[in-house]
C-alpha atoms as a PDB file:
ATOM      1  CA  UNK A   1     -52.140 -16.330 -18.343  1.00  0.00           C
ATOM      2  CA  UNK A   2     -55.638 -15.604 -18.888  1.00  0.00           C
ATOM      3  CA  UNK A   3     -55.099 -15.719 -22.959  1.00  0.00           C
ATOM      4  CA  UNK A   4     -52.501 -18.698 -22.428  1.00  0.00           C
ATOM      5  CA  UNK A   5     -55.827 -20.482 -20.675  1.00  0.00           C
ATOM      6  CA  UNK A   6     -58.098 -19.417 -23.151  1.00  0.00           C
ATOM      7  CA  UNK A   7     -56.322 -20.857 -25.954  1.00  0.00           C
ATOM      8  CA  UNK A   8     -55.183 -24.033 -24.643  1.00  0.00           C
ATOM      9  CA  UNK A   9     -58.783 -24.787 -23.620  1.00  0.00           C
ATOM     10  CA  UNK A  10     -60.668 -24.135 -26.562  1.00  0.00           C
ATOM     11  CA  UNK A  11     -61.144 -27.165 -29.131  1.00  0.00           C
ATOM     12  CA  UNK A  12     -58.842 -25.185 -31.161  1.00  0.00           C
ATOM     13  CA  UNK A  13     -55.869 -26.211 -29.226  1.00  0.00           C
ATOM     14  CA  UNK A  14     -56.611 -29.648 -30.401  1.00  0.00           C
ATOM     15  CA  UNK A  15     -55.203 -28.686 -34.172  1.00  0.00           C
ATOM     16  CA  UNK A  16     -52.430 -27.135 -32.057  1.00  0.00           C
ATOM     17  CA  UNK A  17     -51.601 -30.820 -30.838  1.00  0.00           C
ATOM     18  CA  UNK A  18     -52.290 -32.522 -34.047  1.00  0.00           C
ATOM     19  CA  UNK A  19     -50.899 -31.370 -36.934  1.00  0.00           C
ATOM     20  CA  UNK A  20     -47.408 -31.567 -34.512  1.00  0.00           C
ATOM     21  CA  UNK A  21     -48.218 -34.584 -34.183  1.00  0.00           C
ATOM     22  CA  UNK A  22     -48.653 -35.891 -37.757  1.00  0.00           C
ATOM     23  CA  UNK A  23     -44.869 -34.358 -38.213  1.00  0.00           C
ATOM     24  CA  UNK A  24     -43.415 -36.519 -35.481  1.00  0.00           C
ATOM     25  CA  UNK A  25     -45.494 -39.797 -36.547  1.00  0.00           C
ATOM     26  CA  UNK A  26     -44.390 -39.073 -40.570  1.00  0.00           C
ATOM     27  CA  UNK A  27     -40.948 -38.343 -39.138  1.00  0.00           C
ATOM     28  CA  UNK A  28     -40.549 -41.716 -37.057  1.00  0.00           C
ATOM     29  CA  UNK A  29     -42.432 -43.648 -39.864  1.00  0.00           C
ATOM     30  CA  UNK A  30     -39.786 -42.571 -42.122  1.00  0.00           C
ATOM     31  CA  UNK A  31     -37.234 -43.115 -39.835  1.00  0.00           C
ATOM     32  CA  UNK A  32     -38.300 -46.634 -39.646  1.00  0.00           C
ATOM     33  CA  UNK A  33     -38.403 -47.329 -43.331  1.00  0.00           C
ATOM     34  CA  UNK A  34     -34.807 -45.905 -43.734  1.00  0.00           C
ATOM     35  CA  UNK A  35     -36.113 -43.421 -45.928  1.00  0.00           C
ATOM     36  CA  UNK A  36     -34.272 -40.671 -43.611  1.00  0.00           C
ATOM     37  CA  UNK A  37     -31.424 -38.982 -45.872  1.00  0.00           C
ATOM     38  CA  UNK A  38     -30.638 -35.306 -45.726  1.00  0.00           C
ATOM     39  CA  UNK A  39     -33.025 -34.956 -49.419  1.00  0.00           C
ATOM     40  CA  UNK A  40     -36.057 -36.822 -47.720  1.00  0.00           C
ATOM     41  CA  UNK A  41     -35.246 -34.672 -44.708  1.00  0.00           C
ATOM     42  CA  UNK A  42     -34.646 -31.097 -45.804  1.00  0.00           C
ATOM     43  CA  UNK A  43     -38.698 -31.929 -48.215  1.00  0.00           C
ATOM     44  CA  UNK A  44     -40.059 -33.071 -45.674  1.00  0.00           C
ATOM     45  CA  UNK A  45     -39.339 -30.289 -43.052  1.00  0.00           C
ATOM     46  CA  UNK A  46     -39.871 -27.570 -45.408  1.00  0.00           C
ATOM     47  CA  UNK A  47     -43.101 -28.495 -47.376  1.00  0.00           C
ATOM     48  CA  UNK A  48     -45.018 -29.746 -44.054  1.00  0.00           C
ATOM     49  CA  UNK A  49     -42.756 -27.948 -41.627  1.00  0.00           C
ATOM     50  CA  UNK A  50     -42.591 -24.659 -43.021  1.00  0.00           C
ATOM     51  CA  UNK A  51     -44.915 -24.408 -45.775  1.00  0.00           C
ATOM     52  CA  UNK A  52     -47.745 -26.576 -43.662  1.00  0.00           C
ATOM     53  CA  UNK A  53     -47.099 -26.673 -40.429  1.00  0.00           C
ATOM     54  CA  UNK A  54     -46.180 -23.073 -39.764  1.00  0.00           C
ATOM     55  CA  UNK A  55     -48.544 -21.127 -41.321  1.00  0.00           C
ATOM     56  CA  UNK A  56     -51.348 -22.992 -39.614  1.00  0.00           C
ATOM     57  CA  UNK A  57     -50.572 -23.141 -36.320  1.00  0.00           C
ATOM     58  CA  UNK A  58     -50.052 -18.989 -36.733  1.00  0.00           C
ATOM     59  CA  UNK A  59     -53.219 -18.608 -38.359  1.00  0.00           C
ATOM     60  CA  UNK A  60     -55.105 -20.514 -35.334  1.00  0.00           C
ATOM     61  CA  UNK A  61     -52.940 -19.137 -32.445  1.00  0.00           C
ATOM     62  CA  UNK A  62     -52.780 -15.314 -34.048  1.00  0.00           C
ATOM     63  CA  UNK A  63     -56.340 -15.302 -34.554  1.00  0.00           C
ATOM     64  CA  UNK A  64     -57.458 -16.913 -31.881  1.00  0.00           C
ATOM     65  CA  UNK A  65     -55.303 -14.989 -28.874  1.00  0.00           C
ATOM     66  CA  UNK A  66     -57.437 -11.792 -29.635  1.00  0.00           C
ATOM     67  CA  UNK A  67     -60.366 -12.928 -32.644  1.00  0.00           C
ATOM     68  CA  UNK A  68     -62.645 -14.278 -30.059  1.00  0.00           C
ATOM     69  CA  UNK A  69     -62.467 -11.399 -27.710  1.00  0.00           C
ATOM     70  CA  UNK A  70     -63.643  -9.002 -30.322  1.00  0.00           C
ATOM     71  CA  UNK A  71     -66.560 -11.108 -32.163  1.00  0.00           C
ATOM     72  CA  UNK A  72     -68.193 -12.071 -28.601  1.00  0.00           C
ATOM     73  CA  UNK A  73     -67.700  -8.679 -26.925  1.00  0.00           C
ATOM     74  CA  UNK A  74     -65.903  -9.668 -23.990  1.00  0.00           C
ATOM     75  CA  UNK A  75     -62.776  -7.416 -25.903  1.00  0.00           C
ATOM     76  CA  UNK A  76     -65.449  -4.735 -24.264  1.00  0.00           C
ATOM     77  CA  UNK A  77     -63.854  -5.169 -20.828  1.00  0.00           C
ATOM     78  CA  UNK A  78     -60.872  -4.542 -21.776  1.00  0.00           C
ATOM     79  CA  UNK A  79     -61.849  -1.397 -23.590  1.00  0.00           C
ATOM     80  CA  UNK A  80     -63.376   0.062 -20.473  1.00  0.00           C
ATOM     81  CA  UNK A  81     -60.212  -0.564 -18.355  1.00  0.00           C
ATOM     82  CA  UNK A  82     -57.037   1.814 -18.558  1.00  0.00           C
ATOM     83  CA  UNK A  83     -54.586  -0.354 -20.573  1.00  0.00           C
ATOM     84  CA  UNK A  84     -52.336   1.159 -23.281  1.00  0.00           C
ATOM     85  CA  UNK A  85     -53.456  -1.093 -26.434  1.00  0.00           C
ATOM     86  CA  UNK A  86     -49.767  -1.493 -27.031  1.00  0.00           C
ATOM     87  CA  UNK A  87     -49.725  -3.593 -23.601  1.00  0.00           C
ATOM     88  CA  UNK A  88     -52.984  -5.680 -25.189  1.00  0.00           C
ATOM     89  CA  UNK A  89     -51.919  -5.915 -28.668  1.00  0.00           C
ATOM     90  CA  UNK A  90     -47.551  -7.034 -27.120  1.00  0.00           C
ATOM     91  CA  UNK A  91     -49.451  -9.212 -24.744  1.00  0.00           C
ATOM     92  CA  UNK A  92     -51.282 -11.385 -27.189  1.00  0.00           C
ATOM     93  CA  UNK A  93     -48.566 -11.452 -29.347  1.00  0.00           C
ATOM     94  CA  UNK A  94     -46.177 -12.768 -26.804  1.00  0.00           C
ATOM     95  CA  UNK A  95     -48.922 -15.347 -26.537  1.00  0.00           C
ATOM     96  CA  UNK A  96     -49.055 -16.283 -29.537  1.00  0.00           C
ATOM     97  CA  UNK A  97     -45.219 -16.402 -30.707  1.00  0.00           C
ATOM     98  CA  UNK A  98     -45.179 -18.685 -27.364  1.00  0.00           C
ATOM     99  CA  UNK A  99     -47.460 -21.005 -29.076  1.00  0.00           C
ATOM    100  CA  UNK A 100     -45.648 -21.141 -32.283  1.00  0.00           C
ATOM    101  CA  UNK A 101     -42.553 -21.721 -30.560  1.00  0.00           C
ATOM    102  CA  UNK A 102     -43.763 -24.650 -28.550  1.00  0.00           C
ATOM    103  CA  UNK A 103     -46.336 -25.992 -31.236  1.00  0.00           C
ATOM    104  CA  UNK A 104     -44.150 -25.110 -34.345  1.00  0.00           C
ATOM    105  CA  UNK A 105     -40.612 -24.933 -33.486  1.00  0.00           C
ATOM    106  CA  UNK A 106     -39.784 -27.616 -31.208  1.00  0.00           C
ATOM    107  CA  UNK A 107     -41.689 -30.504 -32.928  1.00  0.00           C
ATOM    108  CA  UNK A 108     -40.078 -29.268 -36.151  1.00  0.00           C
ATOM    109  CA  UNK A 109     -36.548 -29.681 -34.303  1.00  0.00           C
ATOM    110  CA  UNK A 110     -37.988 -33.055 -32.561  1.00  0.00           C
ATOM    111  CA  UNK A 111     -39.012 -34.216 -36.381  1.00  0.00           C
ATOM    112  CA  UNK A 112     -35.573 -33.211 -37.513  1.00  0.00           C
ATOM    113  CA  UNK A 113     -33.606 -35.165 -35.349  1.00  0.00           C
ATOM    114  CA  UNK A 114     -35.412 -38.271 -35.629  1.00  0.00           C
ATOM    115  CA  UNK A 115     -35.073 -38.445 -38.812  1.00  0.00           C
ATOM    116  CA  UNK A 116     -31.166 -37.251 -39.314  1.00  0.00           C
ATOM    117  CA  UNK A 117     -29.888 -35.651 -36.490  1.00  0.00           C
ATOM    118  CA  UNK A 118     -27.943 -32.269 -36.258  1.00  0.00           C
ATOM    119  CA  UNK A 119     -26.362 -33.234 -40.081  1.00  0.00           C
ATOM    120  CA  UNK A 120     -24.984 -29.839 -41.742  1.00  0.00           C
ATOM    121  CA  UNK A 121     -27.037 -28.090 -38.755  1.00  0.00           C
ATOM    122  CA  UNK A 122     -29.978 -28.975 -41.066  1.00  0.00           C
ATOM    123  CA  UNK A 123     -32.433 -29.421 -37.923  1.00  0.00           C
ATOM    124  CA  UNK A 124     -31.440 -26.376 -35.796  1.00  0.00           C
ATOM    125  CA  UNK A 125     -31.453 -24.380 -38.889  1.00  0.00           C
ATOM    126  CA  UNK A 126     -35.062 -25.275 -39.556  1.00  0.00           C
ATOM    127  CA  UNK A 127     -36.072 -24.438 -36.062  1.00  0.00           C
ATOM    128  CA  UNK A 128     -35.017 -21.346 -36.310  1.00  0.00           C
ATOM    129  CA  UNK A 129     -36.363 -20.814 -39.195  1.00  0.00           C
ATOM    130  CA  UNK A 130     -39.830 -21.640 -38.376  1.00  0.00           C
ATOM    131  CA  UNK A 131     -39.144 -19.480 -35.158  1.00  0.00           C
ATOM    132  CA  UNK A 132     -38.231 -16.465 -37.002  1.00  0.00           C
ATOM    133  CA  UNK A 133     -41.229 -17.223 -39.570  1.00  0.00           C
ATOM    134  CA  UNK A 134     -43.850 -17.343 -37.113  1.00  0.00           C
ATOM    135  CA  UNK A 135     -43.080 -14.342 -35.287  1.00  0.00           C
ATOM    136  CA  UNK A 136     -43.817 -12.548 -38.378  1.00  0.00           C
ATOM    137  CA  UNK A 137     -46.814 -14.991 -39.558  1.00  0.00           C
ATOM    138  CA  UNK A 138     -48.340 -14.468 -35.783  1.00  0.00           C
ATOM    139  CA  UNK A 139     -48.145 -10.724 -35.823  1.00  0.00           C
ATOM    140  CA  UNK A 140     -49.707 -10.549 -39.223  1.00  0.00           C
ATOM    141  CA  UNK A 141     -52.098 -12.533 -38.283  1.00  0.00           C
ATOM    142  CA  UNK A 142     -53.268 -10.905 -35.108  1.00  0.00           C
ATOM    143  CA  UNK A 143     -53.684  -7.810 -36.733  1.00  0.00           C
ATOM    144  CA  UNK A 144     -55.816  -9.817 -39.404  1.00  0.00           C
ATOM    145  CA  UNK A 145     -57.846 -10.712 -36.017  1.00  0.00           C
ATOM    146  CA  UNK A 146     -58.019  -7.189 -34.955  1.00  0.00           C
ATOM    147  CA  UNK A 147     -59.011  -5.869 -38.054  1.00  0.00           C
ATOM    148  CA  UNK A 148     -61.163  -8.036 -39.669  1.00  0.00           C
ATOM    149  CA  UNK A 149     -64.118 -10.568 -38.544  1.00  0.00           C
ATOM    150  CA  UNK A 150     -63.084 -12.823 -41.825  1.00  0.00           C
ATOM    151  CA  UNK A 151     -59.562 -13.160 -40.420  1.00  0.00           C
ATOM    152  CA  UNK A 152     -59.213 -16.992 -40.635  1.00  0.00           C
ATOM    153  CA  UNK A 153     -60.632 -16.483 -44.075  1.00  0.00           C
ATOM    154  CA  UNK A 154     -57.938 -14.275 -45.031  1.00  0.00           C
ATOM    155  CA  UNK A 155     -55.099 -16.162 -43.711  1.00  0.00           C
ATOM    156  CA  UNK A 156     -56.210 -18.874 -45.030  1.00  0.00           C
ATOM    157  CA  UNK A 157     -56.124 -17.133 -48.798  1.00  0.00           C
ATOM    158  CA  UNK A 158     -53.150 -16.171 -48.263  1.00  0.00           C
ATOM    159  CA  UNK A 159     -50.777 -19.104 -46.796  1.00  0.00           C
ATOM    160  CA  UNK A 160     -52.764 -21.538 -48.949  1.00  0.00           C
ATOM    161  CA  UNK A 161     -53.266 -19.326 -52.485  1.00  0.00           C
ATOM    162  CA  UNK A 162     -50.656 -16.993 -52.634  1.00  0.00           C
ATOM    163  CA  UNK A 163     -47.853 -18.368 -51.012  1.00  0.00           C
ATOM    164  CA  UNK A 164     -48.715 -22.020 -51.855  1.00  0.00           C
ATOM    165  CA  UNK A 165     -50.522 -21.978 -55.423  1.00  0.00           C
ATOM    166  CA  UNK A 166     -49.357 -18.790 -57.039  1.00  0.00           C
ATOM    167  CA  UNK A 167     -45.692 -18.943 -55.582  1.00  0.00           C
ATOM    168  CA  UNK A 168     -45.287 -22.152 -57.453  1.00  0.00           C
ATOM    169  CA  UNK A 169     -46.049 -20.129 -61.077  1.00  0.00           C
ATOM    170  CA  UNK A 170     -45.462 -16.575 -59.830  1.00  0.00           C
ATOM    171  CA  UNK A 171     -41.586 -15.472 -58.679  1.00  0.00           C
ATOM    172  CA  UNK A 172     -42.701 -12.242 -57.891  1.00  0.00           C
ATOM    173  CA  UNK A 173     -45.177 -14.231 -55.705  1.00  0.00           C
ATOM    174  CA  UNK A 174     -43.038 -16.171 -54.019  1.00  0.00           C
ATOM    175  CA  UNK A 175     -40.227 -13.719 -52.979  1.00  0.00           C
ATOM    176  CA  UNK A 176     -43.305 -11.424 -51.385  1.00  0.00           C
ATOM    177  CA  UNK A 177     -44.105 -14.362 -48.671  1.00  0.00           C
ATOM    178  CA  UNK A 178     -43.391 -15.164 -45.129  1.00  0.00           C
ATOM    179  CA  UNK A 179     -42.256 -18.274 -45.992  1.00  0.00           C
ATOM    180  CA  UNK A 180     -39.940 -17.685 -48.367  1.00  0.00           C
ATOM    181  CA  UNK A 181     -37.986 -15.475 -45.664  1.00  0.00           C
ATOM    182  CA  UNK A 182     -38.546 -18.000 -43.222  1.00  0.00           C
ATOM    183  CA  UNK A 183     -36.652 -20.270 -45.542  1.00  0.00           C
ATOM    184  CA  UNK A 184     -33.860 -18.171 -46.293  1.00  0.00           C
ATOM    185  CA  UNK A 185     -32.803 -18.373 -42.917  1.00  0.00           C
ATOM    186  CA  UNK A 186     -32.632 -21.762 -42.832  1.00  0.00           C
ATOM    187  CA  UNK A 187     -30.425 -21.936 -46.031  1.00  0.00           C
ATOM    188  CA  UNK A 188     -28.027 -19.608 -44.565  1.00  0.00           C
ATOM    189  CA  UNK A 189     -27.577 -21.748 -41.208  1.00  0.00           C
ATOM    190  CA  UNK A 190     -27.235 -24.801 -42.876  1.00  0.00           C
ATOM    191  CA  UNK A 191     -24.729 -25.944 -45.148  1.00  0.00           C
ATOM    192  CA  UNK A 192     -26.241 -28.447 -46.964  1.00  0.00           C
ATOM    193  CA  UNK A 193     -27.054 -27.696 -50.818  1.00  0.00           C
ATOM    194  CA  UNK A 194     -31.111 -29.233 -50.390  1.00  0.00           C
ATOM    195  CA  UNK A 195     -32.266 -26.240 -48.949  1.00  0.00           C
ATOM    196  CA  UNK A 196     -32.600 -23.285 -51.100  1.00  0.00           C
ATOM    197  CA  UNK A 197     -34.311 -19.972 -51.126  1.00  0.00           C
ATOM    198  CA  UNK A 198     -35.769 -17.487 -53.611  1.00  0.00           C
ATOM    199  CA  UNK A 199     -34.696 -14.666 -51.327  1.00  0.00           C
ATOM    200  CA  UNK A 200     -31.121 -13.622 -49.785  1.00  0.00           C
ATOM    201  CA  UNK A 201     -30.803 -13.066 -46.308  1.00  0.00           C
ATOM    202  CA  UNK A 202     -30.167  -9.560 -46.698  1.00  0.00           C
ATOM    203  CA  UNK A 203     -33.292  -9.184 -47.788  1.00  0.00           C
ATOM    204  CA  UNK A 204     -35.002 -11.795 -45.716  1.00  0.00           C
ATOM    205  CA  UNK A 205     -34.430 -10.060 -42.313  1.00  0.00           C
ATOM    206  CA  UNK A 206     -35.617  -6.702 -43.004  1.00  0.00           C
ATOM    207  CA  UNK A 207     -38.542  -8.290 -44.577  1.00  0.00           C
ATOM    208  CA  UNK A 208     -39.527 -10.138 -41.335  1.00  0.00           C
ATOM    209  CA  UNK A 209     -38.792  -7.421 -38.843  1.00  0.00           C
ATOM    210  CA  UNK A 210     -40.657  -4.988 -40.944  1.00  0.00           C
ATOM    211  CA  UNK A 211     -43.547  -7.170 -41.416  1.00  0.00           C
ATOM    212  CA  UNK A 212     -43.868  -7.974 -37.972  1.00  0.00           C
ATOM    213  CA  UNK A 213     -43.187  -3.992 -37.107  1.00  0.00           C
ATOM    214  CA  UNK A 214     -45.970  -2.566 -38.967  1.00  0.00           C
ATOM    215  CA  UNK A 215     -48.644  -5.869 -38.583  1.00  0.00           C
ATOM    216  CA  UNK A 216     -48.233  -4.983 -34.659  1.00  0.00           C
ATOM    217  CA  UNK A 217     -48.340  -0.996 -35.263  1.00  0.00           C
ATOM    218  CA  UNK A 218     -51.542  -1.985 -37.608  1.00  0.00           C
ATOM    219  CA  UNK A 219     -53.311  -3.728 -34.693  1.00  0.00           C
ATOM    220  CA  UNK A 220     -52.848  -0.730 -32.106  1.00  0.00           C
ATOM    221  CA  UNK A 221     -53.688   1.629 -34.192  1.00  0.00           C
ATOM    222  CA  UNK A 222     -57.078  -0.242 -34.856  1.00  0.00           C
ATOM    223  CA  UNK A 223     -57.560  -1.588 -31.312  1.00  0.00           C
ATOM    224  CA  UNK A 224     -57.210   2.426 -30.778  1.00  0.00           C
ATOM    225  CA  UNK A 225     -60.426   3.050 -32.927  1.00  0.00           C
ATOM    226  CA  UNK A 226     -62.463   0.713 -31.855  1.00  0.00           C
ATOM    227  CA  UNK A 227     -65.144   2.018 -29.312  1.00  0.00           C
ATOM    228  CA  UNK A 228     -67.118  -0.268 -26.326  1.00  0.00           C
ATOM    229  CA  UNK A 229     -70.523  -0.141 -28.405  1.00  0.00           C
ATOM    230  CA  UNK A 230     -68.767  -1.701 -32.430  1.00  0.00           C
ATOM    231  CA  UNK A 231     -67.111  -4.349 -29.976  1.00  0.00           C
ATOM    232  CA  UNK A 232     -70.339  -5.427 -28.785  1.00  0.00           C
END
């Protein structure tokens, strides 16, 4: 509750209300137009949804459940109290999938089903999509927090230049990306032939439970190492 406060009170938590909010507004604007078919809707969920949306709102709730903590010192209490880092590092990840969920998720279902209802699943399949995507994006992303000052910077490289820019010239690129995966479960919950992925779901699966395995093993293991007097 104390990180759920945090977060939602920072001016932060305004781009967690925003950028949901541009979704719904583009959604309902292109309800209105009658540009709403199963092609406008399957673009517009995946390139702002999940190739936008998503990575964003991870990047600010990941970092920011556990990134302040550490570069302002107050991560020193914690440190001095007798709390397994497991609990710590579990405990802001909860957090943060929470946010996802609520900021991610749910206006990408909302957006969905303004604009064409549940149509070959299409909109269910997308929120669960993004759901399954963001667990993995907000694990990776807390450890970024944990285990480097320049996380924002990092995430930011990475959702924006290597999935974004070089997975549009790179395949190799583009299978290797959280988004990718998050996509291929959409595709294989949906049955309509505008959503397709570089990556079977086969592969997807053990990609995202891996990723977000050894991102949360990467932050306890660090959170282990670091002493009272580097936190300060």
């Amino acid at each position: 509750m104390i990180t759920f406060r945090s977060m939602l009170g920072r001016r932060r938590a305004l781009l967690l209300l925003v950028l949901p909010a541009v979704l719904l507004m583009l959604a309902g604007a292109l309800r209105m137009i009658g540009e709403n078919d199963l092609e406008v809707t399957a673009n517009v969920l995946q390139r702002f949804g999940v190739a936008t949306l998503l990575p964003l709102l991870a990047l600010i709730a990941g970092t920011g459940v556990i990134g302040p903590e550490i570069d302002d010192g107050q991560i020193m209490y914690v440190l001095t109290k007798p709390i397994p880092r497991q609990v710590v590092v579990l405990t802001k990840l909860a957090v943060a999938i929470v946010l996802v969920s609520l900021f991610a998720a749910v206006p990408t279902l909302l957006a969905g089903l303004v604009m064409a209802g549940t149509t070959e699943m299409m909109t269910p399949a997308f929120a669960v999509g993004v759901l399954a995507g963001g667990v993995a994006y907000s694990a990776v992303f807390v450890a970024l927090a944990v285990v480097s000052r320049n996380a924002v910077t990092i995430g930011l490289l990475y959702a924006l230049v290597w999935e974004s820019l070089l997975g549009n010239f790179a395949p190799g690129a583009k299978s290797a990306s959280i988004q990718q995966w998050a996509v291929s479960v959409t595709d294989a919950l949906t049955g309509t032939s505008y959503v397709t992925s570089t990556v079977a779901l086969g592969v997807a699966l053990p990609l995202l439970a891996l990723t977000t395995l050894a991102a949360a093993l990467l932050a306890v293991v660090r959170l282990r190492s670091l002493s009272v007097a580097s936190a300060e």
